[in-house]
C-alpha atoms as a PDB file:
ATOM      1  CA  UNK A   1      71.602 108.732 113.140  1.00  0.00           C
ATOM      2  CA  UNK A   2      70.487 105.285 111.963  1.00  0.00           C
ATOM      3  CA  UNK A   3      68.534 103.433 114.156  1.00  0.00           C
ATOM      4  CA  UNK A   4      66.671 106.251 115.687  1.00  0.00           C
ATOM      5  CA  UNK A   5      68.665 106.070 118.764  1.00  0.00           C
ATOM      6  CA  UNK A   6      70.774 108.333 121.121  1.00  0.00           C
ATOM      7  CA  UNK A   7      74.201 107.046 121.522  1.00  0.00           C
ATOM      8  CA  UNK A   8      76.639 108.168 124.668  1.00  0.00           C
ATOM      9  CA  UNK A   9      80.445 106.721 125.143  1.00  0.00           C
ATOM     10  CA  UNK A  10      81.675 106.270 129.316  1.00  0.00           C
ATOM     11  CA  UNK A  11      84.981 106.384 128.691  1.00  0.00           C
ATOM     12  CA  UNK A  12      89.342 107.467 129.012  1.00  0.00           C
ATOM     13  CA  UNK A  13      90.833 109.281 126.844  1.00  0.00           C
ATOM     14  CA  UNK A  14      94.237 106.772 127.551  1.00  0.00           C
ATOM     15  CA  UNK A  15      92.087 103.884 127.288  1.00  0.00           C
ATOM     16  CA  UNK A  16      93.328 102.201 124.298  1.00  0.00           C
ATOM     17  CA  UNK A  17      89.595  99.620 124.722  1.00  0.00           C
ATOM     18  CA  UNK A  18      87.603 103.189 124.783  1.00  0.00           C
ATOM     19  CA  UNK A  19      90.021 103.962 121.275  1.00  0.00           C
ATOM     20  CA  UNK A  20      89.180 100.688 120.050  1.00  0.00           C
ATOM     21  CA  UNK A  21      85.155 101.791 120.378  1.00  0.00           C
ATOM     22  CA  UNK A  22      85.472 105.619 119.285  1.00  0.00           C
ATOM     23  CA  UNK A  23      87.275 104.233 116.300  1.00  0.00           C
ATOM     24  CA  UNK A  24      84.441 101.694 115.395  1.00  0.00           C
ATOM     25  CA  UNK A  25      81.958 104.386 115.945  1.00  0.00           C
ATOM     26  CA  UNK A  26      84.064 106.738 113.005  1.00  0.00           C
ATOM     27  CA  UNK A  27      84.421 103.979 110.812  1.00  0.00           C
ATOM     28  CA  UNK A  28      80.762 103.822 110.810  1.00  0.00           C
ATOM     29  CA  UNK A  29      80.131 107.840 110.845  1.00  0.00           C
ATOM     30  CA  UNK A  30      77.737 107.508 114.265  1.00  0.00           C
ATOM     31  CA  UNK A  31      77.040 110.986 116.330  1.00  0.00           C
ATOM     32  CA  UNK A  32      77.555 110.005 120.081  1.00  0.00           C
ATOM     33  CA  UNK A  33      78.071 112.088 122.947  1.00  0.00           C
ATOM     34  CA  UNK A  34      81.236 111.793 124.737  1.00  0.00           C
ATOM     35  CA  UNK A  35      81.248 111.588 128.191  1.00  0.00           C
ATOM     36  CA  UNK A  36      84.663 111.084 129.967  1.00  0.00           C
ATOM     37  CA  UNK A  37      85.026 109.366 133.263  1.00  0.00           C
ATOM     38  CA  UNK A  38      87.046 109.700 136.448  1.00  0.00           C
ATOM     39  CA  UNK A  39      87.881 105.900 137.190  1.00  0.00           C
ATOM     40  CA  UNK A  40      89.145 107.481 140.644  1.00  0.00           C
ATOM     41  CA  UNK A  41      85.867 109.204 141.676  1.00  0.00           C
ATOM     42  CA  UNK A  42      83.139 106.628 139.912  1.00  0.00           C
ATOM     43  CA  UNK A  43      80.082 108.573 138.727  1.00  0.00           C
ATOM     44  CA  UNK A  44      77.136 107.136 139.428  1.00  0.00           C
ATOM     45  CA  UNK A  45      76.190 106.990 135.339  1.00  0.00           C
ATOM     46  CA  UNK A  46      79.080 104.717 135.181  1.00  0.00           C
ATOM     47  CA  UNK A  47      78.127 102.218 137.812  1.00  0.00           C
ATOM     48  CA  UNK A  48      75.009 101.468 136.942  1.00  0.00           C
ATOM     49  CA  UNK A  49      75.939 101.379 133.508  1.00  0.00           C
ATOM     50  CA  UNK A  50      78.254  98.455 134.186  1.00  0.00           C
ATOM     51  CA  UNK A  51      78.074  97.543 138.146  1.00  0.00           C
ATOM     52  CA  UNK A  52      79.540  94.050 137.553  1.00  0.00           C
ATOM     53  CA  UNK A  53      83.183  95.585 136.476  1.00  0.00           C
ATOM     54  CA  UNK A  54      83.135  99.294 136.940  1.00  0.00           C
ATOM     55  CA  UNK A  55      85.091 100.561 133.863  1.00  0.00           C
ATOM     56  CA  UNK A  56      85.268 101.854 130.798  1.00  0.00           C
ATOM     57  CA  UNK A  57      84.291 101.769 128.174  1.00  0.00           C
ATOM     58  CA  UNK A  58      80.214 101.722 128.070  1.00  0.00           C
ATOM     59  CA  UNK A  59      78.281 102.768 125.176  1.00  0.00           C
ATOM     60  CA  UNK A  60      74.507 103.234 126.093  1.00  0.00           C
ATOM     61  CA  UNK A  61      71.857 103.027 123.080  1.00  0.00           C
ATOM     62  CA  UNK A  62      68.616 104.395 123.982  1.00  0.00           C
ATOM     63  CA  UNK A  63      69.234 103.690 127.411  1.00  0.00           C
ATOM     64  CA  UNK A  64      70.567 100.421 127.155  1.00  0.00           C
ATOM     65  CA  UNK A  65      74.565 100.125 128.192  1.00  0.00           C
ATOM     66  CA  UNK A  66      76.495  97.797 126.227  1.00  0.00           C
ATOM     67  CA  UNK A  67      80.183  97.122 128.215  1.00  0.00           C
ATOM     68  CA  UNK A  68      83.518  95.730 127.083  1.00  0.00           C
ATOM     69  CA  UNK A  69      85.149  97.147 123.947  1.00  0.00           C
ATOM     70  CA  UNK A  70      84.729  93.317 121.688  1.00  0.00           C
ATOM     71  CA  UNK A  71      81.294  93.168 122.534  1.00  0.00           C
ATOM     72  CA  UNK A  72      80.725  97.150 121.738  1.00  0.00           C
ATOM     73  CA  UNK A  73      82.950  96.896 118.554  1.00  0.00           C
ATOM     74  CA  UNK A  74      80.577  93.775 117.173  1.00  0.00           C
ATOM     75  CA  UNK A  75      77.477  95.547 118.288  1.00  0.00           C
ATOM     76  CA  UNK A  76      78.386  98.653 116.269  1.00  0.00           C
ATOM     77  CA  UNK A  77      78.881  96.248 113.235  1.00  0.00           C
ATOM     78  CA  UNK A  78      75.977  94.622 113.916  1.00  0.00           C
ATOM     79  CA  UNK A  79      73.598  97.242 114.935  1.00  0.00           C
ATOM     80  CA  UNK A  80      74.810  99.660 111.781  1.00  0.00           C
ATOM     81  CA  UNK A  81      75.226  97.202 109.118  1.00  0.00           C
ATOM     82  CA  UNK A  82      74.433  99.238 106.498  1.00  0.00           C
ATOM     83  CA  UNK A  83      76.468 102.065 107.245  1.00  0.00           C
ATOM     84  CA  UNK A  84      80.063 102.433 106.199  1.00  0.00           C
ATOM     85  CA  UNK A  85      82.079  99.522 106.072  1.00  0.00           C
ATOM     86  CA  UNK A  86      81.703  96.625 108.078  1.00  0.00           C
ATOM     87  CA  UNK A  87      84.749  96.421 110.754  1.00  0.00           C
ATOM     88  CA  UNK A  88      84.761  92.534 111.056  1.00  0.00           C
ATOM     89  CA  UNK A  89      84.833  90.160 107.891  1.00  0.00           C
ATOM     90  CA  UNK A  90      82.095  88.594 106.359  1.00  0.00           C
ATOM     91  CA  UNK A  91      84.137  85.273 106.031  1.00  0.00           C
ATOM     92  CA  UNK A  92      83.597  82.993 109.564  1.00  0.00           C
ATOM     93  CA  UNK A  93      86.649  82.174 109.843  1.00  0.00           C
ATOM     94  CA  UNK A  94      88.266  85.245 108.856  1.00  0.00           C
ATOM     95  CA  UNK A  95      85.875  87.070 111.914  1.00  0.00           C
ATOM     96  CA  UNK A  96      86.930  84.538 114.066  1.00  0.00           C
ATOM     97  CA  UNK A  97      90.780  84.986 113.533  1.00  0.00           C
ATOM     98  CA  UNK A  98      89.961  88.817 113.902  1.00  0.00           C
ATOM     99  CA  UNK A  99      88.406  87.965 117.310  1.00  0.00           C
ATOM    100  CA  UNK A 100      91.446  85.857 118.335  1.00  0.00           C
ATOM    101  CA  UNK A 101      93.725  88.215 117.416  1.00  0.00           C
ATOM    102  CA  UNK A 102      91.847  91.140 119.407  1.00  0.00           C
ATOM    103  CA  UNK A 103      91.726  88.740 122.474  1.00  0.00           C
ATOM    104  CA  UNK A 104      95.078  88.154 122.158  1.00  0.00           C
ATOM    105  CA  UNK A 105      95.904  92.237 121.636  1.00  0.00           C
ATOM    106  CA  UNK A 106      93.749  92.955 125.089  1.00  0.00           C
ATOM    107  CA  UNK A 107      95.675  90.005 127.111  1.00  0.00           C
ATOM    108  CA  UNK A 108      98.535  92.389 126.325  1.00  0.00           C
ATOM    109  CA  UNK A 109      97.166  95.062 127.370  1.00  0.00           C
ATOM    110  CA  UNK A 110      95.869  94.444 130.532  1.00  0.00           C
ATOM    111  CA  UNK A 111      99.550  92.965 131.319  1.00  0.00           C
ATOM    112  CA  UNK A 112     100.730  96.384 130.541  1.00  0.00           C
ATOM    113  CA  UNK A 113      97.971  98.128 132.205  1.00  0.00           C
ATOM    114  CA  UNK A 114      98.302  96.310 135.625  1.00  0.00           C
ATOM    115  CA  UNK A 115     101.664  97.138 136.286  1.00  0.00           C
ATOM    116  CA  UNK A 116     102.234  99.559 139.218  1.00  0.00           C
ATOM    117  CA  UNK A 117     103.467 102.975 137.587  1.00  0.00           C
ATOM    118  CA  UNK A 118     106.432 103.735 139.544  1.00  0.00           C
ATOM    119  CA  UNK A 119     107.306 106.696 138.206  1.00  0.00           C
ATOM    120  CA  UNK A 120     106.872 109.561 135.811  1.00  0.00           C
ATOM    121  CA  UNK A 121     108.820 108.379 133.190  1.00  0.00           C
ATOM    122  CA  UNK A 122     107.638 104.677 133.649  1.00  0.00           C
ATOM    123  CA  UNK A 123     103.798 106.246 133.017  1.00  0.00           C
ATOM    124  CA  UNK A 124     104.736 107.995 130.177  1.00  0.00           C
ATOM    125  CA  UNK A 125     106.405 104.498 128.907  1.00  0.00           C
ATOM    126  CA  UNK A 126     103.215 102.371 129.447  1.00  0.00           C
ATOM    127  CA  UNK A 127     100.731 105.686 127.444  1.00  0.00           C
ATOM    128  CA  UNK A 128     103.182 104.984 124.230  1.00  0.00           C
ATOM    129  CA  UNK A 129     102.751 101.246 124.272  1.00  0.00           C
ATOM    130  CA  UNK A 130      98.730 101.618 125.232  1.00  0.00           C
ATOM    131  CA  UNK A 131      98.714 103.478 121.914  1.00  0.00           C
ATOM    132  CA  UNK A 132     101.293 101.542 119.901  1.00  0.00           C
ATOM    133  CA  UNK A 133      98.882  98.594 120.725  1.00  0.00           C
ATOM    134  CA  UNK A 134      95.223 100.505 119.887  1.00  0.00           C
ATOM    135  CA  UNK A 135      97.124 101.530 116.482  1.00  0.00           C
ATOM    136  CA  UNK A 136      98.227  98.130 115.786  1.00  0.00           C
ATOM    137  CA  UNK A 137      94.882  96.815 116.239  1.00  0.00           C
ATOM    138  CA  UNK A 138      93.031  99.719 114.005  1.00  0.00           C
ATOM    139  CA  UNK A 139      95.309  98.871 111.639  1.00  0.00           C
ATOM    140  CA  UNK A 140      94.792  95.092 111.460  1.00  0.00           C
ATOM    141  CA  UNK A 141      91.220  95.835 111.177  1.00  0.00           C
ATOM    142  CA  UNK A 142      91.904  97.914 108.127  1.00  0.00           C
ATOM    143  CA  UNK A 143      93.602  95.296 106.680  1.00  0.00           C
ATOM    144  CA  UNK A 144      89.870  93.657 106.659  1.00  0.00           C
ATOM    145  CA  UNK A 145      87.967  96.299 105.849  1.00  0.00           C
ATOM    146  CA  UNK A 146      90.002  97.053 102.667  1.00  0.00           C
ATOM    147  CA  UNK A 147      89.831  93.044 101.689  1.00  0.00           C
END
């Protein structure tokens, strides 16, 4: 692994922000260890990995947690430059449309995610569009990465 360093991922395997990291992590062909977490039953590696918010997803490099899926993402594409392509554009303004639109995918998101599930059917309902949303956004950023 480049870098010298150990990586671990906190997160959900629903989580469409922990997708959003695992797929930045493949795109740049890092090792990490996987470490899913109960957002129920809080482990302790998860709160003081991120005691300001709690949640997922938190990817610790040599012992130092990085939280929120943006920040993660850009850290990846900073941190591993040289490996496999780069997941934002090079172009300023072309990154900072990619960060608009990614803000602008999450505020969705967390609408979706904050609704009281109310039934079976209704959870089931909100999973699809959690991963209708984390495939929309993997594929905008392909849309970069190939241009």
């Amino acid at each position: 692994m480049a870098r010298g360093g150990s990586l671990k991922l906190l997160g959900l395997t629903v989580s469409p922000f922990v997708v959003r990291v695992r797929m930045a992590l493949q795109l740049k062909g890092l090792g990490y260890e996987y470490i899913e977490q109960d957002l129920f039953i809080k482990g302790d590696l998860l709160l003081m990995s991120n005691p300001v918010h709690k949640k997922v997803p938190v990817l610790i490099h040599d012992g130092k947690p990085i939280c929120e899926s943006l920040a993660i993402v850009q850290y990846i594409d900073e941190v591993w430059a040289a490996m496999g392509p780069s997941i934002l554009p090079a172009d300023p303004y072309e990154r900072a449309d990619a960060r608009f639109w990614a803000a602008y995918a999450d505020s969705k998101v967390v609408f979706i995610c904050v609704l009281p599930p109310t039934s079976f059917l209704l959870e089931i309902i909100l999973t699809c569009w959690l991963y209708i949303l984390a495939c929309m956004h993997l594929m905008y950023l392909l849309v970069f990465i190939q241009s």
